[in-house]
Protein backbone atom coordinates (compact mmCIF):
# COMPACT_ATOMS: atom_id res chain seq x y z
CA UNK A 1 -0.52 -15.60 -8.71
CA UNK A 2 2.08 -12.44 -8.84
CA UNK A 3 -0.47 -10.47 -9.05
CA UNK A 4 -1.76 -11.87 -5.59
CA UNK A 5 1.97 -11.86 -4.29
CA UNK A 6 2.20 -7.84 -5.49
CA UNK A 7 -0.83 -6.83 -3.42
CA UNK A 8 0.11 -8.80 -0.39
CA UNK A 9 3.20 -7.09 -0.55
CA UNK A 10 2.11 -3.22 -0.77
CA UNK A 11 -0.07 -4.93 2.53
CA UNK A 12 2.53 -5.68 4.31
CA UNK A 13 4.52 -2.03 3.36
CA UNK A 14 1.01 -0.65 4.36
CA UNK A 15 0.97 -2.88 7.87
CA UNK A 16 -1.61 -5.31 6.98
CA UNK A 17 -0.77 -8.58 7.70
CA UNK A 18 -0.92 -11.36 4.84
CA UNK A 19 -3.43 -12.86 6.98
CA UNK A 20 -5.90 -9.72 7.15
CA UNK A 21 -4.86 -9.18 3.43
CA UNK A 22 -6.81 -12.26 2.15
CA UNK A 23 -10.20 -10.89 3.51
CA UNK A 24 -9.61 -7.77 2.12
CA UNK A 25 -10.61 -6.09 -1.57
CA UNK A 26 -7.22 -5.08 -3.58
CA UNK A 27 -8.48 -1.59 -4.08
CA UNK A 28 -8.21 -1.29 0.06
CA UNK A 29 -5.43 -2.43 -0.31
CA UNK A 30 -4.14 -0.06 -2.31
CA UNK A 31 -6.06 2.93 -0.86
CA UNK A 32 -3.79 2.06 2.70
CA UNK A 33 -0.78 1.12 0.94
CA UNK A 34 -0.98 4.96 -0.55
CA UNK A 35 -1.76 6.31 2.55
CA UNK A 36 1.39 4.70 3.72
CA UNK A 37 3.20 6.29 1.30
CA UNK A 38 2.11 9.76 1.65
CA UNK A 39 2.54 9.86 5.71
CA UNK A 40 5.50 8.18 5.45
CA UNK A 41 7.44 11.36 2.84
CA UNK A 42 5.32 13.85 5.47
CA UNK A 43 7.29 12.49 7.76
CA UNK A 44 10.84 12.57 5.54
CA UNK A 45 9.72 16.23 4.76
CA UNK A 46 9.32 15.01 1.13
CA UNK A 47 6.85 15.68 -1.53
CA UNK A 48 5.44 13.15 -3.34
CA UNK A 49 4.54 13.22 -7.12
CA UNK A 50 1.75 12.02 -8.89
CA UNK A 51 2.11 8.50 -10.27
CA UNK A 52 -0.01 6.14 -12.08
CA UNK A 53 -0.80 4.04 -8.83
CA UNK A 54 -0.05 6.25 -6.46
């Protein structure tokens, strides 16, 4: 079950809704939850360094 809650939330930081989250494979998840991540310090004018998960 926290693994289910962990994923819905790096879907919600990645703006997929909990709804659209439950039809959707974790590793999609994560793939948009990175993508997230790596606009998001574009935008902050940040680099971001490689991390197991990200």
């Amino acid at each position: 079950m926290t693994r289910a809650r962990e994923y819905y939330g790096y879907a919600l930081i990645a703006g997929i809704s909990v709804s659209e989250a439950r039809h959707m494979l974790p590793g999609f998840i994560m793939d948009m939850y990175k993508l997230r991540a790596e606009h998001d310090a574009r935008l902050a004018g940040a680099k971001i360094a490689r991390r197991i998960g990200l």
